[in-house]
PDB file of N, CA and C in Angstrom:
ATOM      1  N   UNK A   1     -11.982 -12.962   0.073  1.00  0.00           N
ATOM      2  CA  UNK A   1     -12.029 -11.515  -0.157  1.00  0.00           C
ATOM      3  C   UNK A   1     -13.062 -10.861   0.770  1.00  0.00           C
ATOM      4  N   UNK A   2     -13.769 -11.336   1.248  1.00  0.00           N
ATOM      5  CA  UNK A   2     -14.698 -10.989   1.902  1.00  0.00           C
ATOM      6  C   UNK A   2     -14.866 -10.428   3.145  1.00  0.00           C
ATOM      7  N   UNK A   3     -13.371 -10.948   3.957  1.00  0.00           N
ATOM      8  CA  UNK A   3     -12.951 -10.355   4.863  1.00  0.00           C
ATOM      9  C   UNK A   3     -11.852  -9.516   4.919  1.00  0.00           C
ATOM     10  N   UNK A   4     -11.586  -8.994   3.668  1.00  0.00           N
ATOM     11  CA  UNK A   4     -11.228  -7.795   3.629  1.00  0.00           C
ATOM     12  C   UNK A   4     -11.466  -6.510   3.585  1.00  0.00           C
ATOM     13  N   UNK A   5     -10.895  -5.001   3.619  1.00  0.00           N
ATOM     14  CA  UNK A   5     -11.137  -4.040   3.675  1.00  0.00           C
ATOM     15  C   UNK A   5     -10.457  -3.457   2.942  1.00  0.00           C
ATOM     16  N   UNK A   6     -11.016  -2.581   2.211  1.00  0.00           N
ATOM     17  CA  UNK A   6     -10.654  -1.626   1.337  1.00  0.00           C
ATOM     18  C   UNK A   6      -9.946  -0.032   2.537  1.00  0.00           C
ATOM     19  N   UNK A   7      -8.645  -0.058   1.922  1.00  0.00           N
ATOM     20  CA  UNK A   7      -8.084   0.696   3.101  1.00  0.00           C
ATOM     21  C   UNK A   7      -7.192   2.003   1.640  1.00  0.00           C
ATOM     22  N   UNK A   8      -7.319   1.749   0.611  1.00  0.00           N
ATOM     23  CA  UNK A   8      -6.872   3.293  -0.162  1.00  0.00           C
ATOM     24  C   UNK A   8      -6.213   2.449  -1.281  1.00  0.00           C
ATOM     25  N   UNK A   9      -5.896   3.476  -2.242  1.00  0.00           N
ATOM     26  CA  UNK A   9      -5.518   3.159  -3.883  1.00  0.00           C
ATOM     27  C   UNK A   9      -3.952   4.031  -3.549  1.00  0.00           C
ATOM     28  N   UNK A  10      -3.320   2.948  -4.876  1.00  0.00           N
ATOM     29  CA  UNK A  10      -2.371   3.564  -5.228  1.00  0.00           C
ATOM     30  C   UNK A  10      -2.405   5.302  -5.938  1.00  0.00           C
ATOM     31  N   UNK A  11      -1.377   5.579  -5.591  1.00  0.00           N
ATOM     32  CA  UNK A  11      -1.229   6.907  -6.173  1.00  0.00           C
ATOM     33  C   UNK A  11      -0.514   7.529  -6.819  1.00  0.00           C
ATOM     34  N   UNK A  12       0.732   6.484  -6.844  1.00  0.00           N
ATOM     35  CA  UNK A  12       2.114   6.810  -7.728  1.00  0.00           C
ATOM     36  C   UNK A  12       2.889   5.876  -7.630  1.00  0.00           C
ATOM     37  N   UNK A  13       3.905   5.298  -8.854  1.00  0.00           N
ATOM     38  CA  UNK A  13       4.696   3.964  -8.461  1.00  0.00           C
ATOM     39  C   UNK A  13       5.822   4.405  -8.552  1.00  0.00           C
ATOM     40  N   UNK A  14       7.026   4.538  -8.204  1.00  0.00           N
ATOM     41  CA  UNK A  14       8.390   4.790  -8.370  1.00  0.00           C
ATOM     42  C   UNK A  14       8.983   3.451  -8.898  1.00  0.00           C
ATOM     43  N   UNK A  15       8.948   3.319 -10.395  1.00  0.00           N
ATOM     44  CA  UNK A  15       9.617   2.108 -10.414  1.00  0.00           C
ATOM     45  C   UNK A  15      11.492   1.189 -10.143  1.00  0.00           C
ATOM     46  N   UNK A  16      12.027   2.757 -10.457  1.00  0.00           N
ATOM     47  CA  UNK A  16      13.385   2.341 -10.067  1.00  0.00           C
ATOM     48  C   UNK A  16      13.439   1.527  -8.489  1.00  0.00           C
ATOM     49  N   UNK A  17      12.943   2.287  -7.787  1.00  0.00           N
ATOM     50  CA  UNK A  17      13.089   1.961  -6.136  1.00  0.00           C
ATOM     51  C   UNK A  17      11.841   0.853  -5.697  1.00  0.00           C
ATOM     52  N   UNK A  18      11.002   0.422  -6.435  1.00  0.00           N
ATOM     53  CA  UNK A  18       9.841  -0.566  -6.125  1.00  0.00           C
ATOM     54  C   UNK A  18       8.794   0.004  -5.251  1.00  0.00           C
ATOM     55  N   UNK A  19       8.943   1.257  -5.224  1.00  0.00           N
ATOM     56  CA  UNK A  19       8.086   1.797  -3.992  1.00  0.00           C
ATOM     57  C   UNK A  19       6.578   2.491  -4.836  1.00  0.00           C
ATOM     58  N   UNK A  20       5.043   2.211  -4.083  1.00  0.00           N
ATOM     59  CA  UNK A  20       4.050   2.841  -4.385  1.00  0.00           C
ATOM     60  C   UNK A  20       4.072   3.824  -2.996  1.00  0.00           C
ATOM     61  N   UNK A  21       3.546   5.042  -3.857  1.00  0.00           N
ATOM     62  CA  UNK A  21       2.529   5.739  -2.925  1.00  0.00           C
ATOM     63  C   UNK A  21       1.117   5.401  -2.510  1.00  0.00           C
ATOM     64  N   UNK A  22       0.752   5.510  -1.684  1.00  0.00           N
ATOM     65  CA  UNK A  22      -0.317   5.045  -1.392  1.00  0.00           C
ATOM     66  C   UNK A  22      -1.460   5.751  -0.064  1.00  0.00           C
ATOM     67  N   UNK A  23      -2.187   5.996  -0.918  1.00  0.00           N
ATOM     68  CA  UNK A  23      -3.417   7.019  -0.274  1.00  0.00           C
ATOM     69  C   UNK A  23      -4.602   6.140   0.421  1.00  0.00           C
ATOM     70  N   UNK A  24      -3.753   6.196   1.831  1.00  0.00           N
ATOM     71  CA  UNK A  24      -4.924   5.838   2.720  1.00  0.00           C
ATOM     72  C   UNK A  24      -6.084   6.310   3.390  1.00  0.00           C
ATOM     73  N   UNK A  25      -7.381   5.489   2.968  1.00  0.00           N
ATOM     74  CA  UNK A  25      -8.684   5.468   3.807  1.00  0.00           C
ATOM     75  C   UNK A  25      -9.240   4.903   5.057  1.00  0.00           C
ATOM     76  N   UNK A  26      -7.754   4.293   5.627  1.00  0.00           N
ATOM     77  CA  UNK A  26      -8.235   3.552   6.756  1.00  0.00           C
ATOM     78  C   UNK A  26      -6.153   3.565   7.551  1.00  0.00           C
ATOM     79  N   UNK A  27      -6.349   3.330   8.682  1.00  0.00           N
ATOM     80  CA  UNK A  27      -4.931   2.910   9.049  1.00  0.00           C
ATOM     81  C   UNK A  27      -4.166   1.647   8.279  1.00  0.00           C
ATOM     82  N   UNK A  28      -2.782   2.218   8.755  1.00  0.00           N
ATOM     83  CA  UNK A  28      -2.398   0.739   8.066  1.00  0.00           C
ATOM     84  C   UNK A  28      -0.993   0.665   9.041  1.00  0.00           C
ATOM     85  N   UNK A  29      -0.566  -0.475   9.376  1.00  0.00           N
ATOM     86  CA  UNK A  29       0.718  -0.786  10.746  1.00  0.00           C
ATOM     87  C   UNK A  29       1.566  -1.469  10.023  1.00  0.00           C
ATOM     88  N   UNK A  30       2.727  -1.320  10.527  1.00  0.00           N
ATOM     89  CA  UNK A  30       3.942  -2.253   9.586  1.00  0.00           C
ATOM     90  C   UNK A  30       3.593  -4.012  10.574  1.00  0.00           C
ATOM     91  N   UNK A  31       3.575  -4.947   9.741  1.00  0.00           N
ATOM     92  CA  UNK A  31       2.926  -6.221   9.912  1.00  0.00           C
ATOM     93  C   UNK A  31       2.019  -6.677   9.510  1.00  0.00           C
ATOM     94  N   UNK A  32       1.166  -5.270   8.942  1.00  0.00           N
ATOM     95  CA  UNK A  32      -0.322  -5.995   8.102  1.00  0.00           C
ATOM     96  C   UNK A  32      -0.049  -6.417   6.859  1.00  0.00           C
ATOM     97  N   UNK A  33      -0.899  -7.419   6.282  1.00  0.00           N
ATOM     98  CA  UNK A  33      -0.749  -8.309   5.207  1.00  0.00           C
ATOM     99  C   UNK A  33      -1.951  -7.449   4.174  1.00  0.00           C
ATOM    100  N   UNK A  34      -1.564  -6.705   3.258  1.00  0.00           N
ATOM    101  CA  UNK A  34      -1.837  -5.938   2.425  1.00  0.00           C
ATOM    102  C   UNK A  34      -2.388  -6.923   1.018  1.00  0.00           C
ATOM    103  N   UNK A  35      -3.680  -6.866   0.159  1.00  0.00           N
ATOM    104  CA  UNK A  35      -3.924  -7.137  -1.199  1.00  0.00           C
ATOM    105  C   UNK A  35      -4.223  -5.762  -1.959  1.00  0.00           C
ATOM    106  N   UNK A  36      -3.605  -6.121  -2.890  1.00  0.00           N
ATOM    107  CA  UNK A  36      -3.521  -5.065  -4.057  1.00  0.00           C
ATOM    108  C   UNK A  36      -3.546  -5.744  -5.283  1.00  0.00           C
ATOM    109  N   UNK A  37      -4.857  -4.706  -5.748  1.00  0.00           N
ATOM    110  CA  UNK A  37      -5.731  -5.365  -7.097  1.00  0.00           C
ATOM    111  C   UNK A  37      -5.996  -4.415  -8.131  1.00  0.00           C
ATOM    112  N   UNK A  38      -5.562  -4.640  -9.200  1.00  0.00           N
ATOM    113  CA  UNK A  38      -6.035  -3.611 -10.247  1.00  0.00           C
ATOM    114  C   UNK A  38      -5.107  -4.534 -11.743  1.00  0.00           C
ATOM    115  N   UNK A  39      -5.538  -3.995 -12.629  1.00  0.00           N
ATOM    116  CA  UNK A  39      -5.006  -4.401 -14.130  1.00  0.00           C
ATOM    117  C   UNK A  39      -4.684  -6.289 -13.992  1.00  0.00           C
ATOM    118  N   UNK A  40      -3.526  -6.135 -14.443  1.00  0.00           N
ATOM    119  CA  UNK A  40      -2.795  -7.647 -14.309  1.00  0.00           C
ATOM    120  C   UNK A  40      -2.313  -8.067 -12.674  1.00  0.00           C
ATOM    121  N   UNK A  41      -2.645  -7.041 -12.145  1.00  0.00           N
ATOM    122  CA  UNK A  41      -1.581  -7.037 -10.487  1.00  0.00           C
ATOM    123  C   UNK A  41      -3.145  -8.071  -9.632  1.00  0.00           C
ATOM    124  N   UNK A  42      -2.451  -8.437  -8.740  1.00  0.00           N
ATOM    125  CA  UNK A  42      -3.444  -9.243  -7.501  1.00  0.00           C
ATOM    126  C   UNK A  42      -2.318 -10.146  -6.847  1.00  0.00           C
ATOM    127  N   UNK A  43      -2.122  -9.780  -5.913  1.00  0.00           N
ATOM    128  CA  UNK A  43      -0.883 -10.374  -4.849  1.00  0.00           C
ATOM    129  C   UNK A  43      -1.025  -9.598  -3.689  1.00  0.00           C
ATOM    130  N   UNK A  44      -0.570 -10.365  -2.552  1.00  0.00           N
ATOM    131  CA  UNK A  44      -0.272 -10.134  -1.202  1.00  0.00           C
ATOM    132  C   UNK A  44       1.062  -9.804  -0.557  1.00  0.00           C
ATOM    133  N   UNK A  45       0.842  -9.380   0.463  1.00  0.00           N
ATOM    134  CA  UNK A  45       2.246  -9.176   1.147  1.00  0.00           C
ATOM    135  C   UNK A  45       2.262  -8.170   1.932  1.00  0.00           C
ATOM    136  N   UNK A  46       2.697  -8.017   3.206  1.00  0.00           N
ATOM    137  CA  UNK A  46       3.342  -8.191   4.325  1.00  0.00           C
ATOM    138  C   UNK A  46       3.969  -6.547   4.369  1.00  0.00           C
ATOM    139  N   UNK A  47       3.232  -5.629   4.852  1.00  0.00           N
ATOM    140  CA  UNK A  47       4.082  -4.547   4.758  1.00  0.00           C
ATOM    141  C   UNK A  47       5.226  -4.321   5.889  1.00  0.00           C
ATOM    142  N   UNK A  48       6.465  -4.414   5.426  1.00  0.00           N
ATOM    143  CA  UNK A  48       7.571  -4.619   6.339  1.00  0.00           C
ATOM    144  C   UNK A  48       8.429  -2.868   6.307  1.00  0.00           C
ATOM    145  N   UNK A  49       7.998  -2.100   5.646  1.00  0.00           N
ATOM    146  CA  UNK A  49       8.609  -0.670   5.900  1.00  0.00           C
ATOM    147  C   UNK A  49       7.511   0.511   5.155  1.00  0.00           C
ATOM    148  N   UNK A  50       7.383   1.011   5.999  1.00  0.00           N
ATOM    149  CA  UNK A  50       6.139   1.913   5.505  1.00  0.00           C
ATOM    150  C   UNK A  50       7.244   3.875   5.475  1.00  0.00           C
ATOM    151  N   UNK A  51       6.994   4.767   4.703  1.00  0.00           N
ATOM    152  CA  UNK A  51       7.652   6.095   5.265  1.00  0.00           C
ATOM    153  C   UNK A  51       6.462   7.076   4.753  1.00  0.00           C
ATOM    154  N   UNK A  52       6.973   8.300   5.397  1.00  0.00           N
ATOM    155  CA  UNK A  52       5.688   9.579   4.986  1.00  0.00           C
ATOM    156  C   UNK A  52       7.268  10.520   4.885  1.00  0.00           C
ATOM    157  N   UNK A  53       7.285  10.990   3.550  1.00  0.00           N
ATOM    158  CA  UNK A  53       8.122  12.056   3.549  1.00  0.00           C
ATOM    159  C   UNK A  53       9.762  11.929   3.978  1.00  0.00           C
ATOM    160  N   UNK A  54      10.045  10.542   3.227  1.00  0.00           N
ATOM    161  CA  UNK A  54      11.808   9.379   3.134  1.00  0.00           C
ATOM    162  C   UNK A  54      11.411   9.461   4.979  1.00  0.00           C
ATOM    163  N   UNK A  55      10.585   9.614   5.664  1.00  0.00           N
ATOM    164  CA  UNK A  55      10.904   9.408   7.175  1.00  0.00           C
ATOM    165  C   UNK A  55      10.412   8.083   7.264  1.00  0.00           C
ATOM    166  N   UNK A  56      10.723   7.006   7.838  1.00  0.00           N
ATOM    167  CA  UNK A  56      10.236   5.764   8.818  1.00  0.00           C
ATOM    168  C   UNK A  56       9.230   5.795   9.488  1.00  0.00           C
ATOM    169  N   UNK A  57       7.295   5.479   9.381  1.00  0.00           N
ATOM    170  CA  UNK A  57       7.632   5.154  10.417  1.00  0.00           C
ATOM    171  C   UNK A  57       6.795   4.130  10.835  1.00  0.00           C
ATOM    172  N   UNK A  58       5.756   3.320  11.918  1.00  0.00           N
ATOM    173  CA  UNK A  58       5.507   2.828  12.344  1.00  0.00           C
ATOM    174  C   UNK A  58       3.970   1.876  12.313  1.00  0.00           C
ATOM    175  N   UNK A  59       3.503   3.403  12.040  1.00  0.00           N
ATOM    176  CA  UNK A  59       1.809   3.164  11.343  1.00  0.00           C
ATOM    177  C   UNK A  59       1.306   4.168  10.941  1.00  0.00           C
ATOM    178  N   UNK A  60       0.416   4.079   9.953  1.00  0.00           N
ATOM    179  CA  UNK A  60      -0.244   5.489   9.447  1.00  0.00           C
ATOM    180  C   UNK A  60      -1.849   5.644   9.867  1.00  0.00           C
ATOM    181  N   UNK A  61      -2.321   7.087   9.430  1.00  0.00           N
ATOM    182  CA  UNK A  61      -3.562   6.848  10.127  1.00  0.00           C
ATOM    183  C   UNK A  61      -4.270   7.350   8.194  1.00  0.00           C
ATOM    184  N   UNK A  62      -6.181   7.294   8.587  1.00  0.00           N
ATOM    185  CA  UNK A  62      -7.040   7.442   7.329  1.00  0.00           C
ATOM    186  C   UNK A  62      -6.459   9.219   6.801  1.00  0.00           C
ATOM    187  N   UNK A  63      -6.102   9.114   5.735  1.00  0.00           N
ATOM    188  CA  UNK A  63      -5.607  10.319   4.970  1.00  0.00           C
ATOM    189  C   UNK A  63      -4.073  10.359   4.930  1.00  0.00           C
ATOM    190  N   UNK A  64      -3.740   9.660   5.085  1.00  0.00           N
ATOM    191  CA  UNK A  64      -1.928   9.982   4.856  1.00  0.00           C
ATOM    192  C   UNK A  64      -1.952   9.653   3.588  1.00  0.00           C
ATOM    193  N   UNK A  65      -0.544   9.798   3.291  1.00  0.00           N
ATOM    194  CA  UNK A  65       0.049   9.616   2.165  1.00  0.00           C
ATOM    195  C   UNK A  65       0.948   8.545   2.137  1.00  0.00           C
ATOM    196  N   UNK A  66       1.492   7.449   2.248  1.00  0.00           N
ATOM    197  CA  UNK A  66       2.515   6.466   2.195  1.00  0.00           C
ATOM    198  C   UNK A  66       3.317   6.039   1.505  1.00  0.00           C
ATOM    199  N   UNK A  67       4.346   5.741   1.309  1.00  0.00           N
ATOM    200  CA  UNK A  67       5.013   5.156   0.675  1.00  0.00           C
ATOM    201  C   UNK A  67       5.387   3.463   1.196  1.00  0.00           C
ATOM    202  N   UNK A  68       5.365   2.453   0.301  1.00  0.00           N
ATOM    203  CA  UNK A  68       5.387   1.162   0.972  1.00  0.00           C
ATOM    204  C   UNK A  68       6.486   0.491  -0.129  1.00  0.00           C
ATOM    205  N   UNK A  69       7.408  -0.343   0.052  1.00  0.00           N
ATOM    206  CA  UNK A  69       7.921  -1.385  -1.105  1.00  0.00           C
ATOM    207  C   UNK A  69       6.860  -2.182  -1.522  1.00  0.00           C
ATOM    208  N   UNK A  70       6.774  -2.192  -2.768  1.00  0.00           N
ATOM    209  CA  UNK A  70       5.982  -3.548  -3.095  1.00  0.00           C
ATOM    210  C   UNK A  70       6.607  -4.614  -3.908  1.00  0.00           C
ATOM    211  N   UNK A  71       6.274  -5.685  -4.155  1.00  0.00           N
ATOM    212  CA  UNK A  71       6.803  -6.994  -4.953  1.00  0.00           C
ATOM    213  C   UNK A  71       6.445  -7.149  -6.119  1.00  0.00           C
ATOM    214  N   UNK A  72       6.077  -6.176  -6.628  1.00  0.00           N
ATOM    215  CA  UNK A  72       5.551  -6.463  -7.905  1.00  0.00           C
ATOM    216  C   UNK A  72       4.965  -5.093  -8.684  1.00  0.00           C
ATOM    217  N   UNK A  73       5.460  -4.794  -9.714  1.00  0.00           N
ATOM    218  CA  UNK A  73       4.469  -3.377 -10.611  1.00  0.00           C
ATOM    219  C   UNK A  73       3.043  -2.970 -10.440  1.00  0.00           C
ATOM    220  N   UNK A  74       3.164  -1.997  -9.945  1.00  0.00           N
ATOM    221  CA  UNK A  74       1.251  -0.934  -9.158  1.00  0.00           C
ATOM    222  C   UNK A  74       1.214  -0.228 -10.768  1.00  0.00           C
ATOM    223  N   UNK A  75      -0.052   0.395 -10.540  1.00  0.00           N
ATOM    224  CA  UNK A  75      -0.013   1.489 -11.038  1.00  0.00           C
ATOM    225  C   UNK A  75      -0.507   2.104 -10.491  1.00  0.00           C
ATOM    226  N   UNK A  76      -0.962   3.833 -10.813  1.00  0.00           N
ATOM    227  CA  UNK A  76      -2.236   4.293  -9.905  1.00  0.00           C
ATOM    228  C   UNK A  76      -3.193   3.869 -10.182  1.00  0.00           C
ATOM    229  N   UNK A  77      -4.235   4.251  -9.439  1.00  0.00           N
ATOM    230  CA  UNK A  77      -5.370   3.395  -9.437  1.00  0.00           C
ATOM    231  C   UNK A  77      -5.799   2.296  -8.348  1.00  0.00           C
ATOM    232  N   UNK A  78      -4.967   1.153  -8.449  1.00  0.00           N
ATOM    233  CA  UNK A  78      -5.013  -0.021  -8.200  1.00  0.00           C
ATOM    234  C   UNK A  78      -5.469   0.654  -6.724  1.00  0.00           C
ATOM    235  N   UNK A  79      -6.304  -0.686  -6.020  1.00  0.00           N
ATOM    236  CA  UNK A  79      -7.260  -0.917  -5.139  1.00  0.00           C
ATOM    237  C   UNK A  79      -6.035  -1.616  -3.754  1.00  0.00           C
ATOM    238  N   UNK A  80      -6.030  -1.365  -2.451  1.00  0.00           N
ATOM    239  CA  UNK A  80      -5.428  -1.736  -1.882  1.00  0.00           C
ATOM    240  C   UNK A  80      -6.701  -2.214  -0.555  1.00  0.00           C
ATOM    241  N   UNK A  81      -6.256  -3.143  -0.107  1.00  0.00           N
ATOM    242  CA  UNK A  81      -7.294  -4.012   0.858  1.00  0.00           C
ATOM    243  C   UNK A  81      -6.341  -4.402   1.850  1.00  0.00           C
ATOM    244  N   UNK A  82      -6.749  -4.536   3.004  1.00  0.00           N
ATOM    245  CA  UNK A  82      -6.451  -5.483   4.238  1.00  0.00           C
ATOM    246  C   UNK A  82      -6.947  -7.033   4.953  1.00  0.00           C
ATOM    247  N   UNK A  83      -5.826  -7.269   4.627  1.00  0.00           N
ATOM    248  CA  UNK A  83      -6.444  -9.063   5.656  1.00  0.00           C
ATOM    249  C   UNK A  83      -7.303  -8.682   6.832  1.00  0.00           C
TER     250      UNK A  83
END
């Protein structure tokens, strides 16, 4: 854990579609290996499609808003980190 970074918290979960919002404090690129920690949740994974506003796209910068799939139930709150 130690060499990670705290890069923004969840902000909303859409559970039908698996997708969190997610309020970033730092960039984040499609390929980075994402931890997300809060309640019962703590797992990794691989952000493979990131959007701002149903658009696609590539990487985000500190203050966006995101939307990411995740593998597993967020809530808000939860703590998001970078490998």
């Amino acid at each position: 854990m130690a060499d990670e970074q705290e890069i923004g918290e969840i902000s909303n979960f859409f559970e039908h579609v698996q997708v969190a919002a997610l309020k970033l404090t730092a960039p984040l690129k499609i390929g980075d290996t994402i931890h997300i920690k809060g309640g019962e949740a703590d797992f990794e994974q691989t952000v493979d499609s990131m959007q701002i506003d149903r658009q696609p796209i590539e990487k985000a910068k500190k203050g966006d808003e995101v939307g990411i799939k995740v593998n597993e139930k967020v809530r808000r709150g939860y703590k998001v980190y970078k490998k």
